[in-house]
Protein backbone atom coordinates (compact mmCIF):
# COMPACT_ATOMS: atom_id res chain seq x y z
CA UNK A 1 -22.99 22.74 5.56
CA UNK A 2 -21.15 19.91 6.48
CA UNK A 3 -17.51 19.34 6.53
CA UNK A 4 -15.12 16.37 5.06
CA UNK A 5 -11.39 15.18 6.49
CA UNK A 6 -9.10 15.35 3.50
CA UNK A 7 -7.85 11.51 2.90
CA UNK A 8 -5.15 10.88 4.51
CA UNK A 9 -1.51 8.72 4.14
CA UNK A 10 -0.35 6.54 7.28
CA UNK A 11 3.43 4.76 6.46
CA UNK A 12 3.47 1.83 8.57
CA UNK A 13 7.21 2.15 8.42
CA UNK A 14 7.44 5.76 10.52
CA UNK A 15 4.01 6.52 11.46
CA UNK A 16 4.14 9.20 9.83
CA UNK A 17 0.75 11.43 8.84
CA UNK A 18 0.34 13.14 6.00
CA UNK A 19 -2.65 14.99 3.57
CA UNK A 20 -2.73 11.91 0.31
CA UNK A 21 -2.93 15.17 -2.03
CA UNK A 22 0.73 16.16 -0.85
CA UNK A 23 2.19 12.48 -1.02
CA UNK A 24 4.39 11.23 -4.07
CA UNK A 25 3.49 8.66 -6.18
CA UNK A 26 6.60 6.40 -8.03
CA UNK A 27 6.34 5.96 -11.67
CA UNK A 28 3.44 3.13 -11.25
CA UNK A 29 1.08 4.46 -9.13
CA UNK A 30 2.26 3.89 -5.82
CA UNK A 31 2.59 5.92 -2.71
CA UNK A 32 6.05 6.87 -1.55
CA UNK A 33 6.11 8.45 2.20
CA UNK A 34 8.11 11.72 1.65
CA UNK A 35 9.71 10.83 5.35
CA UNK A 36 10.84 7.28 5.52
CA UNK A 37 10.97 6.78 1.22
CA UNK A 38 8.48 3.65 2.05
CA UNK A 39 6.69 2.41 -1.47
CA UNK A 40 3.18 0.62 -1.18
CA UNK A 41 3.47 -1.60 -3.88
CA UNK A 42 1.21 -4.68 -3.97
CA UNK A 43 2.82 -7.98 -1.58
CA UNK A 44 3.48 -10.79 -3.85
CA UNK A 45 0.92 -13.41 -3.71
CA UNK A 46 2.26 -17.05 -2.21
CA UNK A 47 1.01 -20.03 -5.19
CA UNK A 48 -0.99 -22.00 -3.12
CA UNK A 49 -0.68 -25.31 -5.56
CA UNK A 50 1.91 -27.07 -3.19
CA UNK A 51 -0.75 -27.00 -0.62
CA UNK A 52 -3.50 -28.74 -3.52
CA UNK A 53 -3.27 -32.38 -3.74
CA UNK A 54 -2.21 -33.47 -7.56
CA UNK A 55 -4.89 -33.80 -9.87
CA UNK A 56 -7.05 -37.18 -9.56
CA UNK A 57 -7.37 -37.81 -6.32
C-alpha cells in the first residue's frame, strides 16, 4: 500500500510549514498563515495597454 504527504502550506513571509488541512482561510477563500497573519490573495494584474501602440498604426 502506498503512502501520500498531506498537502502542505509554505508562507513566503516566515517560512513557516504547516499541514493545508490545519491552515485558515479569510472570508474569500484565501490562505492566512496562522504564524505571520500573511493572506494569499491574487497580485493585481499591471494593464499592459500603455505598452500597445494606439489603434491604427
Amino acid at each position: 500500500m502506498s503512502t501520500e504527504n498531506a498537502a502542505t502550506f509554505d508562507c513566503p513571509d516566515c517560512d513557516v510549514r504547516a499541514p493545508s488541512t490545519s491552515v485558515p482561510y479569510d472570508s474569500l477563500g484565501y490562505v492566512v498563515c496562522p504564524v505571520c497573519g500573511y493572506a494569499a490573495t491574487p497580485a493585481l494584474e499591471r494593464s499592459s495597454s500603455a505598452e500597445r501602440s494606439p489603434a491604427g498604426d
